[in-house]
C-alpha atoms as a PDB file:
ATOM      1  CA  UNK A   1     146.791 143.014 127.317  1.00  0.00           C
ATOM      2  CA  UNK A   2     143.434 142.374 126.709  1.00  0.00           C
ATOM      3  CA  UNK A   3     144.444 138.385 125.612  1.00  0.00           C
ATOM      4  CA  UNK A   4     146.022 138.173 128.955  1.00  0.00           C
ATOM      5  CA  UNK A   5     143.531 139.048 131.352  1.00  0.00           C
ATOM      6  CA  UNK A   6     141.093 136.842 129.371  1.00  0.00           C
ATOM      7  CA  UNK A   7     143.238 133.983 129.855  1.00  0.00           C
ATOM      8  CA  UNK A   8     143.924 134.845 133.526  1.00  0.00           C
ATOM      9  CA  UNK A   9     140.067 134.751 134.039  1.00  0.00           C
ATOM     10  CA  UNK A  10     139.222 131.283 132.333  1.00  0.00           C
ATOM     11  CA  UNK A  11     142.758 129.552 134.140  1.00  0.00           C
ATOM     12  CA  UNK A  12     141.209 130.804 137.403  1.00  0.00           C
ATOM     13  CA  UNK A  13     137.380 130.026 136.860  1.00  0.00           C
ATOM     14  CA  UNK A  14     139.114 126.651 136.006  1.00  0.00           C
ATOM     15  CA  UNK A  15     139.241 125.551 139.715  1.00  0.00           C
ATOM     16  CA  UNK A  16     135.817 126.291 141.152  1.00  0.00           C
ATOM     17  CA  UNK A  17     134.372 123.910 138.349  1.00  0.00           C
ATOM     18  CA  UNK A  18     136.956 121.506 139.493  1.00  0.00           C
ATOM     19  CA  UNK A  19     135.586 121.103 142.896  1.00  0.00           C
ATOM     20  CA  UNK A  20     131.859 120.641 141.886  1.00  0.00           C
ATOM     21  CA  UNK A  21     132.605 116.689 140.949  1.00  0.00           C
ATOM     22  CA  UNK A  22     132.152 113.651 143.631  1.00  0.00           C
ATOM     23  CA  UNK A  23     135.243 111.450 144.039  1.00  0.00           C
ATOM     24  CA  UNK A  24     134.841 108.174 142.075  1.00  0.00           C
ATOM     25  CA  UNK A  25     131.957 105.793 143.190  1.00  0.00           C
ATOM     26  CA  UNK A  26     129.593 103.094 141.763  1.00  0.00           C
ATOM     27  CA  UNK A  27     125.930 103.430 141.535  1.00  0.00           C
ATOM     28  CA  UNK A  28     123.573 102.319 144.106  1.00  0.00           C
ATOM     29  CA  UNK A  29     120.299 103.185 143.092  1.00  0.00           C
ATOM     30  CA  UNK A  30     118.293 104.786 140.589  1.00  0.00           C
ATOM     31  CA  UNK A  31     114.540 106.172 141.015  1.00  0.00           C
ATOM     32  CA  UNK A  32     112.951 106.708 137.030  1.00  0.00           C
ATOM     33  CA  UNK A  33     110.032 107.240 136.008  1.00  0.00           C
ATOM     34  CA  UNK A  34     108.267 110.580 137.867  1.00  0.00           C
ATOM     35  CA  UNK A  35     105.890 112.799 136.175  1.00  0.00           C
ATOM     36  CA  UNK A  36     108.373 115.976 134.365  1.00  0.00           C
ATOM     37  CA  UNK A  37     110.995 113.526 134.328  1.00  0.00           C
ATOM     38  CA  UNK A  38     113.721 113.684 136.560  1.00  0.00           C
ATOM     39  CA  UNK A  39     115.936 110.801 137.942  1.00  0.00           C
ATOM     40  CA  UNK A  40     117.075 110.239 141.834  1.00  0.00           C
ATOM     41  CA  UNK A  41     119.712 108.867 142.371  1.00  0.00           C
ATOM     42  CA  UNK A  42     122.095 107.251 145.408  1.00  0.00           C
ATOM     43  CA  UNK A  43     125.653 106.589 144.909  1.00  0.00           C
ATOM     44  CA  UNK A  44     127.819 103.880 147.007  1.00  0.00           C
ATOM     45  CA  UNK A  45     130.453 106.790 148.496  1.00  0.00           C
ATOM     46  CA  UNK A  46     128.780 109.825 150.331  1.00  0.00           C
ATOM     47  CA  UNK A  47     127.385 112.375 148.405  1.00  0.00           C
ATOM     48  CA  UNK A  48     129.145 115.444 147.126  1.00  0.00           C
ATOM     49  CA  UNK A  49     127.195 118.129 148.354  1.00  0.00           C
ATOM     50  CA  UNK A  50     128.843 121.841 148.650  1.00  0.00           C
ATOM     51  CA  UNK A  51     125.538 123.795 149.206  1.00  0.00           C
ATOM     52  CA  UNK A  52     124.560 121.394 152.349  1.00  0.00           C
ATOM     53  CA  UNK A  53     121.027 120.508 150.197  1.00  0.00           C
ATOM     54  CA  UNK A  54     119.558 117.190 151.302  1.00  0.00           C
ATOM     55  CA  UNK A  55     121.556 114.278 150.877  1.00  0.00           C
ATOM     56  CA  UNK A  56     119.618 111.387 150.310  1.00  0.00           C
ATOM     57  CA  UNK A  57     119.622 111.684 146.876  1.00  0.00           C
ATOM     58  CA  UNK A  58     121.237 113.159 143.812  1.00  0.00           C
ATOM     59  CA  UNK A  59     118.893 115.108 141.675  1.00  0.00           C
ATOM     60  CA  UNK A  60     118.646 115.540 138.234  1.00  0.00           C
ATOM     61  CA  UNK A  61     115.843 117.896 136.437  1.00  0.00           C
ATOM     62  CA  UNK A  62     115.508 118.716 133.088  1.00  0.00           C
ATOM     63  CA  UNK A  63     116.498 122.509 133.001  1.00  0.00           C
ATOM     64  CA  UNK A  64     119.472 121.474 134.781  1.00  0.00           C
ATOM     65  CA  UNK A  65     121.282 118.812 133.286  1.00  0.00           C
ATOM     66  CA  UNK A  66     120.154 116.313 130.215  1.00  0.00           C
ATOM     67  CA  UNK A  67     118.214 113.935 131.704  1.00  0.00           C
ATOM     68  CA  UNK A  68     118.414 111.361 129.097  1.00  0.00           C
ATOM     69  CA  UNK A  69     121.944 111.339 128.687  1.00  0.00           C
ATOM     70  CA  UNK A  70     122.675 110.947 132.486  1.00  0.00           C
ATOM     71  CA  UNK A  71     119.805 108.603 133.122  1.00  0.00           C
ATOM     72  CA  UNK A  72     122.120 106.730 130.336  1.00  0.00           C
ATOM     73  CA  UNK A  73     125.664 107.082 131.886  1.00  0.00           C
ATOM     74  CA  UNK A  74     123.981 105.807 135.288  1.00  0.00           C
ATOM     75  CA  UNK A  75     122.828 102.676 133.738  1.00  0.00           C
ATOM     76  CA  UNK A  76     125.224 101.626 131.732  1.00  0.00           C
ATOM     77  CA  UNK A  77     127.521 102.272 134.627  1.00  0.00           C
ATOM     78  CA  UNK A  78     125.768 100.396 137.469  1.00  0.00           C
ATOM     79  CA  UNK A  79     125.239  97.347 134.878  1.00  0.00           C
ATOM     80  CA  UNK A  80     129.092  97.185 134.088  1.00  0.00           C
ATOM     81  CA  UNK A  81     129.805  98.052 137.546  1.00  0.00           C
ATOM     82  CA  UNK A  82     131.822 100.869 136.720  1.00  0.00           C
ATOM     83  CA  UNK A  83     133.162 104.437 138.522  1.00  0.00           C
ATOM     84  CA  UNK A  84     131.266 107.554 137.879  1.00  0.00           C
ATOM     85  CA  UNK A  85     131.845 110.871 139.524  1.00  0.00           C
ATOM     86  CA  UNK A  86     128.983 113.651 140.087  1.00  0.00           C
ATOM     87  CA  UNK A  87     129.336 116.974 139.105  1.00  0.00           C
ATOM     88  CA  UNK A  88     126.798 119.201 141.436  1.00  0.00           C
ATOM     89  CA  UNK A  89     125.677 122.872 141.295  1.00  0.00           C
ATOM     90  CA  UNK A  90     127.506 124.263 143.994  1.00  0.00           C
ATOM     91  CA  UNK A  91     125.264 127.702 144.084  1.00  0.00           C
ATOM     92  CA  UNK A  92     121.898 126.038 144.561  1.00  0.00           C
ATOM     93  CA  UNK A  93     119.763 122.793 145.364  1.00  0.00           C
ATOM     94  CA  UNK A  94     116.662 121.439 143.744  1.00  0.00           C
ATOM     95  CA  UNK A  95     113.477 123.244 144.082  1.00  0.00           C
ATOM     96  CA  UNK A  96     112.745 120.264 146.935  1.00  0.00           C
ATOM     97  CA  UNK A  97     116.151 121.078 148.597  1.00  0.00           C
ATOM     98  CA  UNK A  98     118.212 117.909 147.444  1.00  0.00           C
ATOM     99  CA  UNK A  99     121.188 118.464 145.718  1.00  0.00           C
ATOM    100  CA  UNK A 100     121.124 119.650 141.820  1.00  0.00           C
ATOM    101  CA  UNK A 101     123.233 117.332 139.786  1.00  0.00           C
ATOM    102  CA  UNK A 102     124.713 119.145 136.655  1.00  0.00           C
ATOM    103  CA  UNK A 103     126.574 116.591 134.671  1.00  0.00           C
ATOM    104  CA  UNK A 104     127.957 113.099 134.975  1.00  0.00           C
ATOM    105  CA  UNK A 105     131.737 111.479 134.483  1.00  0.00           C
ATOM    106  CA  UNK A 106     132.066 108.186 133.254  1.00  0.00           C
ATOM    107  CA  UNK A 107     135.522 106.503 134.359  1.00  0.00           C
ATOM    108  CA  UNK A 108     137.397 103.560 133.071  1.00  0.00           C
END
């Protein structure tokens, strides 16, 4: 019984994560380079932004996501020109109110 309702919890916690990602777009822009390095970013499709945090960028802080390894995705994506989506914290924005990025996808 006990197998069952743990497997009922993780197949429905399943969708809310599902719904934190951006459709696919390309890069736009990236901002590197601030002091307690974190990256802004823009993408060429509107933002995904559940929490209504400010939308000219896409955030990404150390604390909340690995820097590095997005900073890393983003390039290589806008030089090949390829798809990425954006997965976002849907429960909060940045401490300056713009929208808390969480994780990257890189697509074919």
């Amino acid at each position: 019984m006990k197998l069952i309702g743990l497997a009922a919890l993780l197949f429905l916690s399943i969708p809310s994560f599902a719904n934190d990602w951006s459709q696919a777009t390309k890069v736009a822009e990236i901002n590197t380079g601030y002091t307690g390095g974190f990256i802004l970013f823009r993408t060429e499709k509107a933002h995904h932004n559940p929490k209504n945090c400010d939308a000219a960028f896409y955030a990404v802080r150390q604390g909340d996501a690995e820097v590095d390894q997005i900073l890393s995705v983003l390039l290589a994506a806008q030089k090949s020109g390829g798809s990425i989506q954006v997965g976002v914290n849907s429960s909060k924005c940045d401490q300056h109110g713009r929208i808390s990025v969480s994780r990257i996808r890189s697509l074919p």
